[in-house]
Structure formats: C-alpha cells, structure tokens
Protein backbone atom coordinates (compact mmCIF):
# COMPACT_ATOMS: atom_id res chain seq x y z
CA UNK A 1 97.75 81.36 91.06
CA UNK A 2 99.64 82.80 93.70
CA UNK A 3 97.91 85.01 96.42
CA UNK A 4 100.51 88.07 95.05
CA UNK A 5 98.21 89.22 92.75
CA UNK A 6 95.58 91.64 92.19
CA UNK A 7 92.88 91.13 89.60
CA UNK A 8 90.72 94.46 88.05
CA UNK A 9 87.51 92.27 86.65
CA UNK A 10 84.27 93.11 85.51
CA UNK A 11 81.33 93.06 88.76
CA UNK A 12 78.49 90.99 87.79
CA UNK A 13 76.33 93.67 89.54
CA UNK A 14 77.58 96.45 87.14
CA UNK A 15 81.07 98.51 86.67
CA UNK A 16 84.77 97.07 88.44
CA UNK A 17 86.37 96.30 91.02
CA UNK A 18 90.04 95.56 91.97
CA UNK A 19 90.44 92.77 94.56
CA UNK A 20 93.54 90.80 95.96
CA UNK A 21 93.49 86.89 94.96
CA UNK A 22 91.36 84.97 97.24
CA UNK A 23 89.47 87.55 98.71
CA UNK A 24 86.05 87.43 98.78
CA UNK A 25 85.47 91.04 98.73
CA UNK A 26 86.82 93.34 96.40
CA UNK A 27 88.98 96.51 97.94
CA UNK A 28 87.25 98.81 95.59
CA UNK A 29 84.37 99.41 93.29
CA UNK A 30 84.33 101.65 90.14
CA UNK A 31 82.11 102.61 87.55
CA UNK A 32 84.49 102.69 85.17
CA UNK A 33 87.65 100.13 83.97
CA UNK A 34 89.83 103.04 83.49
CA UNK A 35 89.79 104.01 86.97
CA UNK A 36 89.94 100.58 88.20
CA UNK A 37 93.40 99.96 86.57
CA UNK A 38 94.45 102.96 87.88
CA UNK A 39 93.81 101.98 91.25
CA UNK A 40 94.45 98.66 91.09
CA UNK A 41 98.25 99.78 89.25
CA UNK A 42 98.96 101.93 92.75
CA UNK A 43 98.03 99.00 94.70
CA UNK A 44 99.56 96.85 93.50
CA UNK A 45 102.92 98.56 92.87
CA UNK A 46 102.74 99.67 96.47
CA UNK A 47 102.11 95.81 97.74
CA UNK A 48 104.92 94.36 95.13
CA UNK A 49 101.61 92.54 93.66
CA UNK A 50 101.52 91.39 89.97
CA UNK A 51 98.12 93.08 88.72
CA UNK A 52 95.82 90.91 86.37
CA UNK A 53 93.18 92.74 83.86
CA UNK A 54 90.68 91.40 83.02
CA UNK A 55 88.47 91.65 79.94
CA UNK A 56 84.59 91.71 80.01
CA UNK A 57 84.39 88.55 78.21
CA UNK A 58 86.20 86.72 81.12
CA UNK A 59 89.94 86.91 78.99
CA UNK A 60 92.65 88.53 80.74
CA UNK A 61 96.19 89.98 80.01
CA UNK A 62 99.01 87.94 80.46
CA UNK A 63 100.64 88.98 84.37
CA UNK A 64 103.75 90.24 82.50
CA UNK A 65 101.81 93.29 80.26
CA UNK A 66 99.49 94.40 83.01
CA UNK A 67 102.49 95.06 85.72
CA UNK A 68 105.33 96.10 83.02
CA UNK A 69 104.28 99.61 82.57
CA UNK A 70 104.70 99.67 86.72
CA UNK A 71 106.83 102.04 88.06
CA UNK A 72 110.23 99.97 89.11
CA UNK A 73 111.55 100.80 92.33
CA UNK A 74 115.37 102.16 92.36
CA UNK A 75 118.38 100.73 94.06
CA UNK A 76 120.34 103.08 95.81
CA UNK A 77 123.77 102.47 95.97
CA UNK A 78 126.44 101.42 98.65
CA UNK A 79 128.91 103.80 97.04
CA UNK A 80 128.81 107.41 96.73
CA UNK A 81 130.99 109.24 93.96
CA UNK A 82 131.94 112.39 94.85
C-alpha cells in the first residue's frame, strides 16, 4: 500500500485513531468512529491522501468509497470571460 494513505482503525486499547501509513503512532485518538472519520476526511483531503476506514472486525472500505465523498479541489481557469 502506498504511504499516501490514511487509515481511521479501531485502537486495541479502546476507541480510534487516524494515522498516516507506516507510522507507528497514530496523529489522533478518539472515543468515537464518527469523529475519527471526520478528522481523518480533513486530513486527508488537506494532504491529497486517500483515507481507508476501517471496520471493527479488521474489514475495511474499498480506498475509492472512503475518499469519494471528499471535497474535490477546483481548477481555476487561464481564461477569464468577461
């Protein structure tokens, strides 16, 4: 897996964290998942990461639906109309 990612998983200790592949500390802990993805979705959208999710029973979603509802960045154009 490429080191452009950023995984939200489950902590073994209790609640979870977001953390950038390879790490071996997480950037964040949370209590809950919900809060998690919502930190882990700004993070990632601001470091042009994908974002993985994972599930507590160690399944995650596909790269593609955790980073689609992203927000996409927009082009600005050479050429004004007037």
């Amino acid at each position: 897996m490429p080191s452009s990612t950023h995984h939200v998983a489950p902590n073994p200790k209790g609640g979870w964290s977001v953390h950038r592949h390879g790490s071996k500390r997480a950037s964040r802990h949370f209590a809950t998942k919900k809060a998690a993805e919502a930190y882990g979705r700004q993070v990632s959208f601001n470091q042009q990461t994908v974002l993985i999710i994972h599930h507590e029973d160690g399944s995650r979603t596909a790269p593609n639906e955790a980073s689609a509802d992203r927000p996409k960045a927009r082009r600005q154009s050479s050429t004004r109309r007037h």
